[in-house]
PDB file of N, CA and C in Angstrom:
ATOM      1  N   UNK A   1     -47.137  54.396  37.708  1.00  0.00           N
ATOM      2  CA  UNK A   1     -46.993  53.371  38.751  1.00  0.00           C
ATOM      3  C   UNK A   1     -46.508  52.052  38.154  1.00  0.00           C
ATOM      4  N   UNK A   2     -47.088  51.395  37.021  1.00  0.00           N
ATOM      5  CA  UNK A   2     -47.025  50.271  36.516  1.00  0.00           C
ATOM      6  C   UNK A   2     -45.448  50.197  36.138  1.00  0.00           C
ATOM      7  N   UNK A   3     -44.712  51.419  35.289  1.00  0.00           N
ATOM      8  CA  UNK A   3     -43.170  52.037  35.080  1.00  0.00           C
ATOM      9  C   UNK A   3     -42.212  51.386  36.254  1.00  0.00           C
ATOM     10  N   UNK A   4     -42.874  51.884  37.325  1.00  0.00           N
ATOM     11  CA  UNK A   4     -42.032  51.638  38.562  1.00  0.00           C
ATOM     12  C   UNK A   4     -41.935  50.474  38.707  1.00  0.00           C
ATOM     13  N   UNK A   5     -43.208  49.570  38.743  1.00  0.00           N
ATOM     14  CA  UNK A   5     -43.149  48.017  39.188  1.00  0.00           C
ATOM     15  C   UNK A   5     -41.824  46.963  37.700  1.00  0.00           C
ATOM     16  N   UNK A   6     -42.320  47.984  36.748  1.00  0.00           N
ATOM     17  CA  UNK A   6     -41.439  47.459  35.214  1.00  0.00           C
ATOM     18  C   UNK A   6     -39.962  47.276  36.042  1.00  0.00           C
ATOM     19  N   UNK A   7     -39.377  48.136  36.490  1.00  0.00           N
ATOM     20  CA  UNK A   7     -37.940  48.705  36.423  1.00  0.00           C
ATOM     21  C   UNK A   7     -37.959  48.047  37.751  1.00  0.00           C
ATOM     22  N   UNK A   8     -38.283  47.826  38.745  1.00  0.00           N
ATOM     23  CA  UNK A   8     -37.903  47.195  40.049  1.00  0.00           C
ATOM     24  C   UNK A   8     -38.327  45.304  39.414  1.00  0.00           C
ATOM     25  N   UNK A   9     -38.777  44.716  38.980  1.00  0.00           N
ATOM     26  CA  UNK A   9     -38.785  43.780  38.860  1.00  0.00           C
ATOM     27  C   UNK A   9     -37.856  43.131  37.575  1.00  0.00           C
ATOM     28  N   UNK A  10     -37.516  43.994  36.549  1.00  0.00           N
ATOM     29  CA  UNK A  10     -36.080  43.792  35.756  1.00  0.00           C
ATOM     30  C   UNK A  10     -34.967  43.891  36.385  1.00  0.00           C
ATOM     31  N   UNK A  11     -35.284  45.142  37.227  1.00  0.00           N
ATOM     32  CA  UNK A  11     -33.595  44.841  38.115  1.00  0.00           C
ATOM     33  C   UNK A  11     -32.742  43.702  38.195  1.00  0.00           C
ATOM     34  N   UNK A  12     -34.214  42.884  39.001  1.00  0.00           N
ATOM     35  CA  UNK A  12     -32.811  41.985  39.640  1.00  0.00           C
ATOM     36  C   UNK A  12     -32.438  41.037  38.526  1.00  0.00           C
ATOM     37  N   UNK A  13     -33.470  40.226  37.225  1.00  0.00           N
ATOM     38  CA  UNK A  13     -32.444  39.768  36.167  1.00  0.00           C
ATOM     39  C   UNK A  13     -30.916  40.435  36.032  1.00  0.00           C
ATOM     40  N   UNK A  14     -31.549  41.634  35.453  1.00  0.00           N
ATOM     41  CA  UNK A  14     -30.260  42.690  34.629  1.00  0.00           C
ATOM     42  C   UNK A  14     -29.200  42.816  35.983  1.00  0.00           C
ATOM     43  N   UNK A  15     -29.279  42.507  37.231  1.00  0.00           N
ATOM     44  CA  UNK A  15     -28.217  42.602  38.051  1.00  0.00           C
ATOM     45  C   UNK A  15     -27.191  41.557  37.937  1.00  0.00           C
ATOM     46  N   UNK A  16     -28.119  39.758  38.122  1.00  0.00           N
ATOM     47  CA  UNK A  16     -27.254  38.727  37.953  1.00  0.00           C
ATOM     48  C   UNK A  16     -26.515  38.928  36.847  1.00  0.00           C
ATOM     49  N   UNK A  17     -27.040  39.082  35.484  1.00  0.00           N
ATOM     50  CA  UNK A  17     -26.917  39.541  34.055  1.00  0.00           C
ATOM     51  C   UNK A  17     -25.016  39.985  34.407  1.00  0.00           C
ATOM     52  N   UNK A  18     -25.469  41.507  34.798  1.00  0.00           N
ATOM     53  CA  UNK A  18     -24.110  42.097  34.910  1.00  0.00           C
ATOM     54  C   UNK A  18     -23.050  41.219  35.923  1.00  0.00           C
ATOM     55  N   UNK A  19     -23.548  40.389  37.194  1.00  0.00           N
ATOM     56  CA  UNK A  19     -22.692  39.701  38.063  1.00  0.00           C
ATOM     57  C   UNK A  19     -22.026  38.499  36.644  1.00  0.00           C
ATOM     58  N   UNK A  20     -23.168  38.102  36.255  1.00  0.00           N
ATOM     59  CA  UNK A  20     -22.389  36.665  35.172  1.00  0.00           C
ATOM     60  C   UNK A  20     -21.863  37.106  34.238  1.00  0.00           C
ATOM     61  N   UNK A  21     -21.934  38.416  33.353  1.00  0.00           N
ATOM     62  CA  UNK A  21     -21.069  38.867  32.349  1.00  0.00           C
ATOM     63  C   UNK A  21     -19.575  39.215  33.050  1.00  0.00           C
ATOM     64  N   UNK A  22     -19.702  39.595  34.085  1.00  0.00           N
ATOM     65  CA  UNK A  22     -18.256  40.200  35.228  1.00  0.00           C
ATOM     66  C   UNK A  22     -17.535  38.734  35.079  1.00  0.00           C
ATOM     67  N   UNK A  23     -18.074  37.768  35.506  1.00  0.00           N
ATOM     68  CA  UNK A  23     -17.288  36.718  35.389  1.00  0.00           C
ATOM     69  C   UNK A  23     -16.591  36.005  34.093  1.00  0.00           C
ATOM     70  N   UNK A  24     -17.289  36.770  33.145  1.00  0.00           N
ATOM     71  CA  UNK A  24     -17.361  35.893  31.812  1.00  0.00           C
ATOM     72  C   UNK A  24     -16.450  36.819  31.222  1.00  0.00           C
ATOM     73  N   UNK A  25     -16.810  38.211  31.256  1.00  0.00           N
ATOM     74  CA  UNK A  25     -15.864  39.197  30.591  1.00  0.00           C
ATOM     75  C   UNK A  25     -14.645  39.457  31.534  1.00  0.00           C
ATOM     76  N   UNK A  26     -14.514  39.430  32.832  1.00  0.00           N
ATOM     77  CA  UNK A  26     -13.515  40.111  33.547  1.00  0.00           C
ATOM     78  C   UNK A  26     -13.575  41.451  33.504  1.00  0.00           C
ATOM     79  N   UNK A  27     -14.386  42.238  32.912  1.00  0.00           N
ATOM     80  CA  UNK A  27     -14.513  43.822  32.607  1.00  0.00           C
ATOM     81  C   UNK A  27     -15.654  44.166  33.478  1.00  0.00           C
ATOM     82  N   UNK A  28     -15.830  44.895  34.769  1.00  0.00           N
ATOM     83  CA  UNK A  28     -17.474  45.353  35.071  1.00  0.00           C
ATOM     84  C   UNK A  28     -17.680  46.552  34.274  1.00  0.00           C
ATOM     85  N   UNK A  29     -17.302  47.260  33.576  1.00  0.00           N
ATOM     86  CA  UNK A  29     -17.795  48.431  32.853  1.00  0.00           C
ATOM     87  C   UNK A  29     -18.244  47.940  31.536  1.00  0.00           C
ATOM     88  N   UNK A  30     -17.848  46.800  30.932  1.00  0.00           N
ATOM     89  CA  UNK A  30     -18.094  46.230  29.673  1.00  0.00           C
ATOM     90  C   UNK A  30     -19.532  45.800  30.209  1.00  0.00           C
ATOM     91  N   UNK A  31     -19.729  44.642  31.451  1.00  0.00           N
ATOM     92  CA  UNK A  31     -20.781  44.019  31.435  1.00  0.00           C
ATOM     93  C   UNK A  31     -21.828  44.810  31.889  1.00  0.00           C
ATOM     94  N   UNK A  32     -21.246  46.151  32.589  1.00  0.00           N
ATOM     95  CA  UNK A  32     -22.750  47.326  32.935  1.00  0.00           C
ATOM     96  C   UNK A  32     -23.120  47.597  31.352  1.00  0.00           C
ATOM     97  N   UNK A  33     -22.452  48.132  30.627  1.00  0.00           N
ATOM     98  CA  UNK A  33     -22.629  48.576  29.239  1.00  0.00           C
ATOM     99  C   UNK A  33     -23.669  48.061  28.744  1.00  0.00           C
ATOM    100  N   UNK A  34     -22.963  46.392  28.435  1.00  0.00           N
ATOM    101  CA  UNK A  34     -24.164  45.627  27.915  1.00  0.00           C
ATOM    102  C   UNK A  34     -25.201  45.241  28.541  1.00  0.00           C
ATOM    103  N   UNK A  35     -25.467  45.298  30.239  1.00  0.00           N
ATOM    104  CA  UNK A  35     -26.312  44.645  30.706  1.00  0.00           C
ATOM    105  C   UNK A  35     -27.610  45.866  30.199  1.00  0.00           C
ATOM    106  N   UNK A  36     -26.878  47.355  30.542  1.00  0.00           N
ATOM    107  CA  UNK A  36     -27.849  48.433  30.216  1.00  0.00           C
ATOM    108  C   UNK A  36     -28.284  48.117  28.723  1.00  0.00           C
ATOM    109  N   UNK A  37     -27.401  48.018  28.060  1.00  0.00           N
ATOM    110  CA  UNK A  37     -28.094  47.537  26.400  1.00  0.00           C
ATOM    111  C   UNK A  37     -28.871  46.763  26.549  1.00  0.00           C
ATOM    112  N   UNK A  38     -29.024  45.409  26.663  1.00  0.00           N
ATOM    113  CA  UNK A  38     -29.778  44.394  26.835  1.00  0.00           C
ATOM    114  C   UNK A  38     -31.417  44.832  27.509  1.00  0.00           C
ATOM    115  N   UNK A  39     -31.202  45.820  28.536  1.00  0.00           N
ATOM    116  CA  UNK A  39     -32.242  46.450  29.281  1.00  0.00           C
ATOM    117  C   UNK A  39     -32.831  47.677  28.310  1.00  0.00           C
ATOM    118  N   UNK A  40     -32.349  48.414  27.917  1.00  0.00           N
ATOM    119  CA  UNK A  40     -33.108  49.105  26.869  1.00  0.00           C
ATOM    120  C   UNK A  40     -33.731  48.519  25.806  1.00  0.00           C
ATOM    121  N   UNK A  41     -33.003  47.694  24.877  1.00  0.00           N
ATOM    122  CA  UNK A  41     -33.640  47.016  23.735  1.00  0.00           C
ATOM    123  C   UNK A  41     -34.950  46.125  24.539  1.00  0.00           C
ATOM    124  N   UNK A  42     -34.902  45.472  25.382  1.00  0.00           N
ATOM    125  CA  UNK A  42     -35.948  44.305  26.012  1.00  0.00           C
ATOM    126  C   UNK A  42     -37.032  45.897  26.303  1.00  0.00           C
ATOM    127  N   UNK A  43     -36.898  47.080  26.923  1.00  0.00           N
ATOM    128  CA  UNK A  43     -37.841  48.258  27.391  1.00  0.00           C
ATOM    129  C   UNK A  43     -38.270  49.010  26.137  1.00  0.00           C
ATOM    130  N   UNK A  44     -37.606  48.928  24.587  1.00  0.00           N
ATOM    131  CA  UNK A  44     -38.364  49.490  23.716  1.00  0.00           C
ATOM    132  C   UNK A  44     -39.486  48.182  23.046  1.00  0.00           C
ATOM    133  N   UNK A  45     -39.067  47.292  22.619  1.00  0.00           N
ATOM    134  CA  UNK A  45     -39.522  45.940  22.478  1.00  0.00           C
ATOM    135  C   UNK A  45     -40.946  45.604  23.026  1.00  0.00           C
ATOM    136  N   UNK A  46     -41.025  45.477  24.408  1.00  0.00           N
ATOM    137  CA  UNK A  46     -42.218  45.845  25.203  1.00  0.00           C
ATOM    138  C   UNK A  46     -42.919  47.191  25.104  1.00  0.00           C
ATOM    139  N   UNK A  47     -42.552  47.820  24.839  1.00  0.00           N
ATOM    140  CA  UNK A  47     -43.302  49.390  24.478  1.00  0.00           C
ATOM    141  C   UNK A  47     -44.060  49.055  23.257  1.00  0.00           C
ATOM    142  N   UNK A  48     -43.310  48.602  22.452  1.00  0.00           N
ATOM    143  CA  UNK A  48     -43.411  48.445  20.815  1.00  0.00           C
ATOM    144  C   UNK A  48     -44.767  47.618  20.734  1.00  0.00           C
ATOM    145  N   UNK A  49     -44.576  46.164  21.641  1.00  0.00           N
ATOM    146  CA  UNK A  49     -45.104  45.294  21.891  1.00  0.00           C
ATOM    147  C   UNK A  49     -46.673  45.549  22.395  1.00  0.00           C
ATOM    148  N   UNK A  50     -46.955  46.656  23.181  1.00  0.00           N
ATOM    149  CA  UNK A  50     -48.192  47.336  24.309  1.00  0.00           C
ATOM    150  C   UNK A  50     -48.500  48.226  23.206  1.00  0.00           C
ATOM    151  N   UNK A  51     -48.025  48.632  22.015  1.00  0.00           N
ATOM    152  CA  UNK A  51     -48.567  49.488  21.347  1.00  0.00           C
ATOM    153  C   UNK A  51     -49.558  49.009  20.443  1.00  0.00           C
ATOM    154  N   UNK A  52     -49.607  47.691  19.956  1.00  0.00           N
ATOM    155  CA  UNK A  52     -50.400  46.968  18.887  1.00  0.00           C
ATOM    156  C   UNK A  52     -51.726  46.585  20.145  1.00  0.00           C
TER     157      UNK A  52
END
């Protein structure tokens, strides 16, 4: 349950994220790329983080 609330409340950062990289890169497949990067590294990080 807690998973679910994780991933619906990152969304919407990692959405603007990809809207302001679109503008910045001109590429939307570049800025999904990285926005998903940015979203994995920040989701192992916090894992890493809940483990200590």
């Amino acid at each position: 349950m807690d998973e679910h609330k994780i991933f619906k409340t990152a969304a919407i950062p990692i959405v603007l994220l990809i809207i302001g990289l679109k503008h910045y890169t001109q590429n939307l497949v570049v800025s999904i790329a990285v926005g998903i990067g940015i979203y994995v590294i920040s989701y192992f990080i916090d894992k890493h983080i809940k483990k200590r």
